[in-house]
Protein backbone atom coordinates (compact mmCIF):
# COMPACT_ATOMS: atom_id res chain seq x y z
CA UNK A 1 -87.19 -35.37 -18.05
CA UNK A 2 -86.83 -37.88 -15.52
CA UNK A 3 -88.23 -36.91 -12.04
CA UNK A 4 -84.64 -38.39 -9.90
CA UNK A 5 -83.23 -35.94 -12.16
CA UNK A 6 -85.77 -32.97 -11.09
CA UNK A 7 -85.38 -33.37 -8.01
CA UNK A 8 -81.63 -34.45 -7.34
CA UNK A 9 -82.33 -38.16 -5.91
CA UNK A 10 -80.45 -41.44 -6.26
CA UNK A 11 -82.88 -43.24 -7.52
CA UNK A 12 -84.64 -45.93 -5.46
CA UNK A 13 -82.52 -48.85 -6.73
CA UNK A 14 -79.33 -47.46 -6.47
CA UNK A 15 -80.20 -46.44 -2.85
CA UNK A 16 -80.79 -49.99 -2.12
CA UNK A 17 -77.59 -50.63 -3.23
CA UNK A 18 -76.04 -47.61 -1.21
CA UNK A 19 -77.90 -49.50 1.70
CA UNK A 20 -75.80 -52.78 1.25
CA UNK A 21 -72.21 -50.99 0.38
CA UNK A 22 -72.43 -48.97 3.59
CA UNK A 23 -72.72 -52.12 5.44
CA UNK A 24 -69.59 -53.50 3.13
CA UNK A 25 -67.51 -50.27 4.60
CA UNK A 26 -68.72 -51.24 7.85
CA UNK A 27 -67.76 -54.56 7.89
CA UNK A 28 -64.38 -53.61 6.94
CA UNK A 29 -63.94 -50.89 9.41
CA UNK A 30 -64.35 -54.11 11.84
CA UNK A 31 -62.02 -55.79 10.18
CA UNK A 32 -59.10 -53.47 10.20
CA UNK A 33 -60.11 -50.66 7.61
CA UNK A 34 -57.15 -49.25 6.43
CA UNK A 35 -55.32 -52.59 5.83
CA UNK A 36 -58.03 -54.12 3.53
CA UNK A 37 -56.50 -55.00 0.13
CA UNK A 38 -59.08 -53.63 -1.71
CA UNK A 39 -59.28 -49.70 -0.94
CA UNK A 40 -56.85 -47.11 -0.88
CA UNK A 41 -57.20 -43.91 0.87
CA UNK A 42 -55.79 -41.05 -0.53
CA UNK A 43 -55.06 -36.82 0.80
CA UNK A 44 -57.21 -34.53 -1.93
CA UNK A 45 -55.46 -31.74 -3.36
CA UNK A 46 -57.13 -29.55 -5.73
CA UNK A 47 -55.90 -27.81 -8.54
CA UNK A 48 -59.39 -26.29 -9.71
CA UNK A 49 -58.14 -23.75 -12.05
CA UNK A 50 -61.10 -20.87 -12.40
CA UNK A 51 -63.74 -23.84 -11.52
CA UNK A 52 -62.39 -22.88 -8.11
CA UNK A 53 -64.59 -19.33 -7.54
CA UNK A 54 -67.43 -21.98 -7.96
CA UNK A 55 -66.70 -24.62 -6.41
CA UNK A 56 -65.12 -26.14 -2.67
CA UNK A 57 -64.20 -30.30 -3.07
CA UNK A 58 -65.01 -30.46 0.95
CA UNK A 59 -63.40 -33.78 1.49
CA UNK A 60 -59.97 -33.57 3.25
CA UNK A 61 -59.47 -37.45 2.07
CA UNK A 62 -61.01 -39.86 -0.06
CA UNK A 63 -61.22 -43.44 -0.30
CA UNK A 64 -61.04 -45.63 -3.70
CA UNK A 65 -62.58 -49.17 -3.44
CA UNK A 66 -62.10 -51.25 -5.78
CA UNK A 67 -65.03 -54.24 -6.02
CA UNK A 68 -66.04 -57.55 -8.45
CA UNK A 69 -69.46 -58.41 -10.07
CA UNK A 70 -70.30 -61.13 -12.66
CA UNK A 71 -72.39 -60.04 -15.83
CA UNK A 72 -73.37 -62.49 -18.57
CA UNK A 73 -71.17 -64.35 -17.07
CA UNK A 74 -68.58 -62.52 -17.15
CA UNK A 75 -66.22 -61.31 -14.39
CA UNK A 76 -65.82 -57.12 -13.67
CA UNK A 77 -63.81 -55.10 -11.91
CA UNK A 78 -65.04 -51.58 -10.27
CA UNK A 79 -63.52 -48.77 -8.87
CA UNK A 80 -65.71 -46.15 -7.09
CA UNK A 81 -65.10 -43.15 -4.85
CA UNK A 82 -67.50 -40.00 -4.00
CA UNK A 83 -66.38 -36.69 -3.20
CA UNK A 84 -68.57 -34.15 -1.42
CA UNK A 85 -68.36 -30.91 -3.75
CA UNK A 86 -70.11 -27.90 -2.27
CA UNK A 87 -71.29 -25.29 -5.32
CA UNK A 88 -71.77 -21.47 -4.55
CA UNK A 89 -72.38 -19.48 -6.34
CA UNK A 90 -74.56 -21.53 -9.12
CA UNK A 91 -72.23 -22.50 -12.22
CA UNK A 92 -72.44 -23.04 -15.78
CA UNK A 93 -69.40 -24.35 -18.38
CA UNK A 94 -69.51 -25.11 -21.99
CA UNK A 95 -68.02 -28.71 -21.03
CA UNK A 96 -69.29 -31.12 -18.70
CA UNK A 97 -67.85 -31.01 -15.02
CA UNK A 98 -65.68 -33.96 -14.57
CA UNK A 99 -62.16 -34.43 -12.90
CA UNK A 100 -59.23 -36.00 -14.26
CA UNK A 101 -56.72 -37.77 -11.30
CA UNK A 102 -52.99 -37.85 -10.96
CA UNK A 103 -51.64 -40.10 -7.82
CA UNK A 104 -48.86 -39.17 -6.30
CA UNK A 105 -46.65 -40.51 -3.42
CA UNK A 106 -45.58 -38.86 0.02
CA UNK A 107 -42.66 -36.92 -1.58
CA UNK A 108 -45.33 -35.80 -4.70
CA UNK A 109 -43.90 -37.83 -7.29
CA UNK A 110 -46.67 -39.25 -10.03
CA UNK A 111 -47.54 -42.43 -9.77
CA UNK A 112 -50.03 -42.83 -12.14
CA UNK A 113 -53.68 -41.29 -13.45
CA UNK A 114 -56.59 -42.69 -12.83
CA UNK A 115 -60.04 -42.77 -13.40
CA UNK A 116 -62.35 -39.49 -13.65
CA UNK A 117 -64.61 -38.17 -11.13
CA UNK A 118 -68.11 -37.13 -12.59
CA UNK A 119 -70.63 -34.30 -11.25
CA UNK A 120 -74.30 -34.90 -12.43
CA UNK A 121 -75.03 -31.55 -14.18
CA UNK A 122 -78.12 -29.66 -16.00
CA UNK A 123 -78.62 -28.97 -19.01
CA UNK A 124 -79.90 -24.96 -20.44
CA UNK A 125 -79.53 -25.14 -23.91
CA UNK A 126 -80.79 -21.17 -23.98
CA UNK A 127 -78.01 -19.95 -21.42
CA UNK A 128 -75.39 -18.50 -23.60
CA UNK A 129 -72.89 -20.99 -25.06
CA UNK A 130 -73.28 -22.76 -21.57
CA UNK A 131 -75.23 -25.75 -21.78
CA UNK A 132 -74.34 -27.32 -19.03
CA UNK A 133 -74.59 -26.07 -15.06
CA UNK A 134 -74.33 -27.02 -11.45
CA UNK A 135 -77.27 -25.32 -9.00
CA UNK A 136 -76.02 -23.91 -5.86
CA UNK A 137 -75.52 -26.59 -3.22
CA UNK A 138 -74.28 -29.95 -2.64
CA UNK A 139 -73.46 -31.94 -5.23
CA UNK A 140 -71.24 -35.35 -5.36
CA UNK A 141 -68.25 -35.66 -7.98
CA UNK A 142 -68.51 -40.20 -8.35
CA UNK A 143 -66.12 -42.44 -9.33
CA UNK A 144 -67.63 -45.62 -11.13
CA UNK A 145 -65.38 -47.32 -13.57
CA UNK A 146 -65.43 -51.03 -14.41
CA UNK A 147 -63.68 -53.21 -16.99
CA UNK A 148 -62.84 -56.84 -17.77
CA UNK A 149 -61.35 -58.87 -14.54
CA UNK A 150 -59.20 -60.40 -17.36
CA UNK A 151 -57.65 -56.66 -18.49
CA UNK A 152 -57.54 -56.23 -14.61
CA UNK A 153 -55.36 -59.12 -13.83
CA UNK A 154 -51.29 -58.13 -14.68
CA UNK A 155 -50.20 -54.54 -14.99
CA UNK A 156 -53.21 -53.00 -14.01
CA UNK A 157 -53.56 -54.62 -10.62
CA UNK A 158 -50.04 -54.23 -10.46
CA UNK A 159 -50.10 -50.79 -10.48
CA UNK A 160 -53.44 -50.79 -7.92
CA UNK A 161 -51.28 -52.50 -5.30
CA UNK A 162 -48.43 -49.67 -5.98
CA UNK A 163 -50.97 -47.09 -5.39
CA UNK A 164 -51.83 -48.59 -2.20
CA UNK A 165 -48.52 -48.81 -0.78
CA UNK A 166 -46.74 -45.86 -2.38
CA UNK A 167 -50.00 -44.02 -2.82
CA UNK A 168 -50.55 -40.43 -0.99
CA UNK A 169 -51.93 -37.69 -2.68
CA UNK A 170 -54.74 -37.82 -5.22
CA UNK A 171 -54.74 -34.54 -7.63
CA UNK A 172 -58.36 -33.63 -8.72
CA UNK A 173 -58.08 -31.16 -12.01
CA UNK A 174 -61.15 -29.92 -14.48
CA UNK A 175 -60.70 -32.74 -17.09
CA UNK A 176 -61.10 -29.46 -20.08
CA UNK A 177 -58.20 -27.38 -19.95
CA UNK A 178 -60.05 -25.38 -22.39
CA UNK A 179 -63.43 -25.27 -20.70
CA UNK A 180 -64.74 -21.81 -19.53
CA UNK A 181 -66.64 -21.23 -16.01
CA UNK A 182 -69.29 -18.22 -15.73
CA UNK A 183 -71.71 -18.11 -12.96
CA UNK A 184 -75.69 -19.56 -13.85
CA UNK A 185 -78.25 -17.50 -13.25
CA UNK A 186 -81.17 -19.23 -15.24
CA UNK A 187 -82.74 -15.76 -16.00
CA UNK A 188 -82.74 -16.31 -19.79
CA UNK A 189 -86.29 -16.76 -20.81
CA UNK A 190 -87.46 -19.94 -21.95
CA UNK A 191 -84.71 -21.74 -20.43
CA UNK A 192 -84.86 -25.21 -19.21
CA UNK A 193 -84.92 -23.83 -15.46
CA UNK A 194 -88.50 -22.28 -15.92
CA UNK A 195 -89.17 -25.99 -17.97
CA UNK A 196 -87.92 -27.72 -14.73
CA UNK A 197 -90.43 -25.32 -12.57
CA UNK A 198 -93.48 -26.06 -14.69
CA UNK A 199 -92.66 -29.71 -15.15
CA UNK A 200 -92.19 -30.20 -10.85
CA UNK A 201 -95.49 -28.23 -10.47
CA UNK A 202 -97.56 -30.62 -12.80
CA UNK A 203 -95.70 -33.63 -11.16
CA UNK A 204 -96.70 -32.46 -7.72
CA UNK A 205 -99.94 -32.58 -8.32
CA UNK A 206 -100.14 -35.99 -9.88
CA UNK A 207 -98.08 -37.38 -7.28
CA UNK A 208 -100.44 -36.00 -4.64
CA UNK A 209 -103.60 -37.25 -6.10
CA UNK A 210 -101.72 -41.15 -5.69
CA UNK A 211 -102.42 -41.46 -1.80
CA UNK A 212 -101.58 -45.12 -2.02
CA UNK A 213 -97.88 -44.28 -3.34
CA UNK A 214 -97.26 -41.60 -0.82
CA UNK A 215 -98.70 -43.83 1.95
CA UNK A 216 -96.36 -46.45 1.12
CA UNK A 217 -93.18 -43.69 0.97
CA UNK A 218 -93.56 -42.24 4.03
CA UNK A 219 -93.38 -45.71 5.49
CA UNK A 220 -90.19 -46.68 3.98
CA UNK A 221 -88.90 -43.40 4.52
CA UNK A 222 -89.42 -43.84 8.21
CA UNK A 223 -87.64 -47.59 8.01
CA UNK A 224 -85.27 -45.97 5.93
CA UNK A 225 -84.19 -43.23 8.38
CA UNK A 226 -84.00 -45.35 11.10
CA UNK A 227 -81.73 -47.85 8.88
CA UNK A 228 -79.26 -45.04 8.36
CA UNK A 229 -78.98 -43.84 12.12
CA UNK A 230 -78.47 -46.93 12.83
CA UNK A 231 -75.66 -48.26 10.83
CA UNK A 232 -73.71 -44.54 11.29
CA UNK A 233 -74.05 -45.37 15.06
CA UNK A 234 -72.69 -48.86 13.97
CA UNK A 235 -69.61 -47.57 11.74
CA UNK A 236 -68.33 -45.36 14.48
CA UNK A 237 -67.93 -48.24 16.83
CA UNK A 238 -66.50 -50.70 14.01
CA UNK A 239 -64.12 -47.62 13.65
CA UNK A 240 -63.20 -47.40 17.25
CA UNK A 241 -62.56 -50.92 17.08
CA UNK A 242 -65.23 -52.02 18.75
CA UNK A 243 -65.41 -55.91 17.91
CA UNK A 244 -68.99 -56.30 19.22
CA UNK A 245 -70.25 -54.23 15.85
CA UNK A 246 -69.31 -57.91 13.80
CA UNK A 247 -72.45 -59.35 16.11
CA UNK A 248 -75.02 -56.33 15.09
CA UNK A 249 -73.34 -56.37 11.74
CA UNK A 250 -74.91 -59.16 10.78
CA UNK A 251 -78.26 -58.48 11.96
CA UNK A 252 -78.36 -54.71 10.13
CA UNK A 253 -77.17 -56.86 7.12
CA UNK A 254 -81.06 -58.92 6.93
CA UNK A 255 -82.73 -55.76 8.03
CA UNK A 256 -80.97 -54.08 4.65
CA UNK A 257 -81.76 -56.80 2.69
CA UNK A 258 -85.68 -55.74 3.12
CA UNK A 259 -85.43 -52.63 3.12
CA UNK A 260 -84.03 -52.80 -0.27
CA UNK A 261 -85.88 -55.13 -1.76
CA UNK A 262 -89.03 -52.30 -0.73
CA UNK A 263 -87.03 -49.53 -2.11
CA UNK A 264 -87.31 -50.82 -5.30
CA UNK A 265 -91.01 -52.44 -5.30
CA UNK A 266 -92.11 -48.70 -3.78
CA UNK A 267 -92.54 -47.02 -7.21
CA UNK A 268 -90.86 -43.91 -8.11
CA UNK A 269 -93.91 -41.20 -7.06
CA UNK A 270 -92.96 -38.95 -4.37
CA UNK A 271 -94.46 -35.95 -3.23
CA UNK A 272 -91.94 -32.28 -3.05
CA UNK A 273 -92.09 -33.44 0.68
CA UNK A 274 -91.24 -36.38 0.56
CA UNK A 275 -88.71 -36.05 -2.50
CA UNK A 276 -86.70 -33.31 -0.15
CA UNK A 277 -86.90 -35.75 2.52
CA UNK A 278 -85.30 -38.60 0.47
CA UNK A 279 -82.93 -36.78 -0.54
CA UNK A 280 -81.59 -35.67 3.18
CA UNK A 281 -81.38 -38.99 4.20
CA UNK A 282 -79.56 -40.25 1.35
CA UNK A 283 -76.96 -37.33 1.50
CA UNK A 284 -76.55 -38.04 5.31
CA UNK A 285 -75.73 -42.08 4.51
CA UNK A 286 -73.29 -40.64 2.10
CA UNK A 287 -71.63 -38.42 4.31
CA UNK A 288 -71.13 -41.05 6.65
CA UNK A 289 -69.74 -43.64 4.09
CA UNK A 290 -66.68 -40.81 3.57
């Protein structure tokens, strides 16, 4: 089992790559945020079904950005979105937890669907028939779709510019009508729970016997914290229109740049401290990118 997974982190190279979208949603903010051609932001309204004695979606509204990116040579497009989904009590389903969307406009007429939203769950293959479960907490629901720029390019942008300027409410709906919701409690013995214990408690104590790992963590974490105060301070004064963010934009820009390229040259060993640590800072830059 992977150790991100354990312990509920991005791993290191997708935060560097958190690190240089924030600044992206900055840098729009500066430049007029809502009028930028490619996001949309949409009202949530839930229709969670039984899922809903689980689960709270705590974002009031949610922004879709769509993005480009060459591969092979080839030109993408991606659409990504993150919704804050707060999980109490703990819950387990015989289907994976993902959303399907409906778009509607101001007087709720659909528009069209759209792509899913995804929750990174567990797995306990000796809980009952449910395999799959969400621990109590926060958890993110993540939009990341991409396909060819050359499918892109007619109807389906087509319909992207409707939803931005018809575009109002964005329905979020468990994507298994059929899918049944009981509440985890990981007593069962054997289960992949008490696996997860065990495996975090050996892992712990290889981690803390590297000292030259940890050493260089609790560096970065320190840049890393800093980074994030930082460009939240800047965001709220691109927001308010502040022009002078452009000038300090640029500047937090070369200052993400290396602290990226360390995030992924630091090696994946973290200590339970420093793990829980990572993970607060990450869910606070993601907060702030909402």
């Amino acid at each position: 089992m992977k150790k991100e997974r354990i312990a509920g982190l991005v791993p290191a190279w997708k935060i560097g790559g958190a690190v240089l979208a924030f600044l992206m949603v900055v840098g729009m903010a500066s430049c007029g945020g809502n009028n930028d051609p490619n996001s949309v932001k949409l009202e949530v309204k839930p229709e969670l079904g039984d899922l809903g004695n689980y689960i709270t979606i705590e974002n009031k509204d949610v922004t879709i950005s769509k993005s480009e990116f060459e591969d092979d040579g080839e030109q993408y497009v991606k659409l990504s979105s993150t919704i804050q989904v707060k999980v109490n009590p703990a819950v387990a389903s015989d289907y994976s937890f993902r959303f399907d969307v409906v778009i509607l406009d101001k007087d709720l007429n659909e528009i069209t669907d759209f792509a899913d939203y995804t929750i990174d769950d567990m797995s306990d293959y000796d809980f009952s028939d449910y395999h799959n479960y969400l621990p109590a907490g926060d958890h993110r629901a993540v939009m990341n779709e991409s396909g060819s720029k050359k499918n892109w390019d007619g109807k389906a942008n087509a319909m992207w510019e409707m939803i931005r300027e018809k575009g109002k409410y964005i329905v979020l709906k468990p994507s298994y009508s059929s899918a049944k919701f009981v509440e985890y409690t990981g007593s069962t013995p054997g289960s992949s729970s008490s696996a997860v214990e065990e495996e975090v408690e050996v892992e712990t104590d290889e981690l803390e016997a590297a000292s030259v790992g940890g050493e260089d963590w609790d560096s970065i974490l320190d840049e890393y914290e800093k980074y994030c105060d930082k460009a939240v301070a800047l965001a709220k004064k691109a927001q308010a229109g502040d022009m002078s963010a452009m000038t300090e934009y640029a500047s937090l820009l070369e200052s993400a740049q290396s602290l990226q390229k360390k995030l992924e040259n630091a090696g994946s060993n973290l200590s339970a401290a420093q793990a829980t640590r990572l993970n607060k800072i990450a869910t606070k830059m993601a907060n702030a990118m909402m």
